[in-house]
Protein backbone atom coordinates (compact mmCIF):
# COMPACT_ATOMS: atom_id res chain seq x y z
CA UNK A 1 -5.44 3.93 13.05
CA UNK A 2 -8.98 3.98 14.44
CA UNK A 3 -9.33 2.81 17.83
CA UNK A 4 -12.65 1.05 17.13
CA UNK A 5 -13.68 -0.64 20.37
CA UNK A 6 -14.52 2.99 21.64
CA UNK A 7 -16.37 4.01 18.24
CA UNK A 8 -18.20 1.24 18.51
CA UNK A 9 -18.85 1.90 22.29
CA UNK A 10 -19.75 6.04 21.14
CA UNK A 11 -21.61 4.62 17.83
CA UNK A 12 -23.97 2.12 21.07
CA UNK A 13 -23.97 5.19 23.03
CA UNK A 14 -25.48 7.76 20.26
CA UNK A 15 -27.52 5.10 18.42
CA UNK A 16 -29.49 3.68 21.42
CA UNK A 17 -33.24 3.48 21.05
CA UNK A 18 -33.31 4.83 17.75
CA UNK A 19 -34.55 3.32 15.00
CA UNK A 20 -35.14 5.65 11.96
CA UNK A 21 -32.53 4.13 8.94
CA UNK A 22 -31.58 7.30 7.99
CA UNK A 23 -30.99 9.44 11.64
CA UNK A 24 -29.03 6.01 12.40
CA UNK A 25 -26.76 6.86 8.71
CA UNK A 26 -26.48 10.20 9.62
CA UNK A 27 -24.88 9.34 13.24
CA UNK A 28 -22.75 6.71 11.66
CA UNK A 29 -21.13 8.72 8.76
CA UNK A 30 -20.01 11.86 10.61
CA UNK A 31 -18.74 9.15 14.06
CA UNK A 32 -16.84 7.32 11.24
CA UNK A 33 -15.46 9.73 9.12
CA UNK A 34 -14.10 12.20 11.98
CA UNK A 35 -12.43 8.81 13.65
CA UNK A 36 -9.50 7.85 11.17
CA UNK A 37 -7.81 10.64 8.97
CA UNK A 38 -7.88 8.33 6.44
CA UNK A 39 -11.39 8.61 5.95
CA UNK A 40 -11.80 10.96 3.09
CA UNK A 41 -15.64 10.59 2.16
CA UNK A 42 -18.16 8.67 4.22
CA UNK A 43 -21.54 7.37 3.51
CA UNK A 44 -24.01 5.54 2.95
CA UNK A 45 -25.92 4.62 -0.45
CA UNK A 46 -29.62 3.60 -0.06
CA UNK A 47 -31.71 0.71 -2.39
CA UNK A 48 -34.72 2.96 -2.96
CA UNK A 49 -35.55 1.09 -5.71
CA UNK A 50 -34.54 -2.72 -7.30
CA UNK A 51 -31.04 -2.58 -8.36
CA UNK A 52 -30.61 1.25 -7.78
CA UNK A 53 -28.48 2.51 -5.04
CA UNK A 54 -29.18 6.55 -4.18
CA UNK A 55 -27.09 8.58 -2.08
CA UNK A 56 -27.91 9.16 1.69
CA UNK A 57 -26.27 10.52 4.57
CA UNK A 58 -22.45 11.35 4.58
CA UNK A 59 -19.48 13.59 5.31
CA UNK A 60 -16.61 15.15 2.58
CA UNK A 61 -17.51 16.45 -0.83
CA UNK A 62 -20.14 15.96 -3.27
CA UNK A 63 -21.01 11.89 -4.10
CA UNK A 64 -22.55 10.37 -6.82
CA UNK A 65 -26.79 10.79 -6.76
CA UNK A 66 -27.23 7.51 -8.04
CA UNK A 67 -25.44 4.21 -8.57
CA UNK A 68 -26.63 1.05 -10.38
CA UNK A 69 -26.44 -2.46 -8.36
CA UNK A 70 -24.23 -2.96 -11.59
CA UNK A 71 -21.58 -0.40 -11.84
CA UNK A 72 -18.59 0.58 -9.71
CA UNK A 73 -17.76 -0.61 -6.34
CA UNK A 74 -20.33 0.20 -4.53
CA UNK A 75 -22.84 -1.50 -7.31
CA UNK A 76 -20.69 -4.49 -6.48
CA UNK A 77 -20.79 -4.71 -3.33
CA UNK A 78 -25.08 -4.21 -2.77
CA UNK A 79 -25.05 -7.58 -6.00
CA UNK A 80 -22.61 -9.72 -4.01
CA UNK A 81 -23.90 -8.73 -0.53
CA UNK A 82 -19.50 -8.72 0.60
CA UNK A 83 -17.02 -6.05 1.41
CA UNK A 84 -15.09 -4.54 -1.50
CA UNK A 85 -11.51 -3.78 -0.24
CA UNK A 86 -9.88 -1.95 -3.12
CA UNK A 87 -6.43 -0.54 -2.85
CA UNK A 88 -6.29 1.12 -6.11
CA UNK A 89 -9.92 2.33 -7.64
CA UNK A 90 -7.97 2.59 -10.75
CA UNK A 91 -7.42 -0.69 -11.25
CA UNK A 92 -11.36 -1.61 -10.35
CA UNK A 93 -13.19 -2.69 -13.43
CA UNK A 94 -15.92 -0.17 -14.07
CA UNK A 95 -14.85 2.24 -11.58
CA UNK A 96 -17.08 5.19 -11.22
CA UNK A 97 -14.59 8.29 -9.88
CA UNK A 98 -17.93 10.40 -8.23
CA UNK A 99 -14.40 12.37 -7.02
CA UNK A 100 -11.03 12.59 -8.79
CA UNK A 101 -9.07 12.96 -5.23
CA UNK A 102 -10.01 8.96 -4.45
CA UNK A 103 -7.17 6.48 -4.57
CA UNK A 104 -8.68 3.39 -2.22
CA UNK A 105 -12.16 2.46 -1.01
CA UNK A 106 -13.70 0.39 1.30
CA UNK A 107 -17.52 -0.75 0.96
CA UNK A 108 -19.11 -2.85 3.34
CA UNK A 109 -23.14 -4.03 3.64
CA UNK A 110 -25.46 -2.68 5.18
CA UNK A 111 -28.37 -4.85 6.15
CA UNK A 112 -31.56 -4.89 8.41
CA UNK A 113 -32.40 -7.10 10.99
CA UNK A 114 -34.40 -9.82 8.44
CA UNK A 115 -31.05 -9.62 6.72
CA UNK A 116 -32.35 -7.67 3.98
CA UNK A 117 -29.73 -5.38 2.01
CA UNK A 118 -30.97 -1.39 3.10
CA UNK A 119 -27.70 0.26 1.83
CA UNK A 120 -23.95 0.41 1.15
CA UNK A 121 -21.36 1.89 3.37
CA UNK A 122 -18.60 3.44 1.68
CA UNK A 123 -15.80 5.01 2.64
CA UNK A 124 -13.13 6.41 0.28
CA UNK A 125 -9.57 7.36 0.68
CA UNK A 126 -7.32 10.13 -0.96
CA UNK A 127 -4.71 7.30 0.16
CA UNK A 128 -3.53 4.44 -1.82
CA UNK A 129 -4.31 1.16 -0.27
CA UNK A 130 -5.58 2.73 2.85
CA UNK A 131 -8.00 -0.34 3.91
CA UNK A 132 -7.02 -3.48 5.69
CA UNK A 133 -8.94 -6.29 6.41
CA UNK A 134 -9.20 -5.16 10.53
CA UNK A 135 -11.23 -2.24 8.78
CA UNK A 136 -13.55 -4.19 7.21
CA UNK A 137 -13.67 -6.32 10.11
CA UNK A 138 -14.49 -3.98 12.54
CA UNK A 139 -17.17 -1.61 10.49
CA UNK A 140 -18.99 -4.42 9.46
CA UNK A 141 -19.34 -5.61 12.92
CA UNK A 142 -20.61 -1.84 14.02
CA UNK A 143 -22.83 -1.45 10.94
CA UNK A 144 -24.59 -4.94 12.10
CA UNK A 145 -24.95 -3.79 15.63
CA UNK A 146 -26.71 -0.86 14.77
CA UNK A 147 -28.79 -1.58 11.44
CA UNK A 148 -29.31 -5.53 12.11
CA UNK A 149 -30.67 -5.03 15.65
């Protein structure tokens, strides 16, 4: 399990003073997805335009370039603004499989300090059901003390 009071004290340490969305994204996906080996694929997908999520900084294989607000799970989370916690992608409605090796996912907001939605942060696992709530929990908390500063 990640120990995640001392990612999010590395994530403070790393991220301090900076302020570009994307260097911040960049930091943030390789800290996360070297701390838990559960971690497949991490990053982050950008709103660059209304409704239209685009790939940006992450670590693993390929992603999907480009995800609709209303498609898959990270389309769902960016139109409900809420973490998706979903054991089995199979049994998501409208599941878009950007890599055939992903059994569980985890996407959490990503939003700037006016509360604005910048982005998605999604992590995916090769794992079935490899998300709890404490995960959630404790990205969303390190996501908000970087991006919502």
């Amino acid at each position: 399990m990640t120990d995640y009071p001392s990612l999010a004290r590395t994530v403070a340490a790393l991220t301090e003073n900076e302020d570009d969305p994307v260097a911040l994204m960049a930091t943030l996906a390789c800290e996360i997805h070297h701390a838990d080996e559960r971690f497949d694929w991490t990053g982050f997908y950008r709103v660059t335009a209304p409704e239209l999520l685009k790939i940006g900084p992450y670590q693993g294989g390929h992603g999907c370039l480009s995800i609709p607000f209303s498609r898959g799970v990270c389309g769902a989370c960016a139109r409900t603004g809420t973490a998706q916690l979903v054991p089995d992608v199979e049994a998501f409605p409208g599941h878009i499989a950007c890599a055939s090796s992903t059994r569980s996912e985890l996407v959490l907001p990503v939003r700037d300090a006016s509360g604005a939605l910048i982005a998605v942060l999604d992590i995916d696992s090769d794992r079935p059901d490899a998300f709890t709530e404490e995960d959630a929990g404790a990205l969303q908390a390190i996501l908000d003390s970087v991006f919502a500063r």
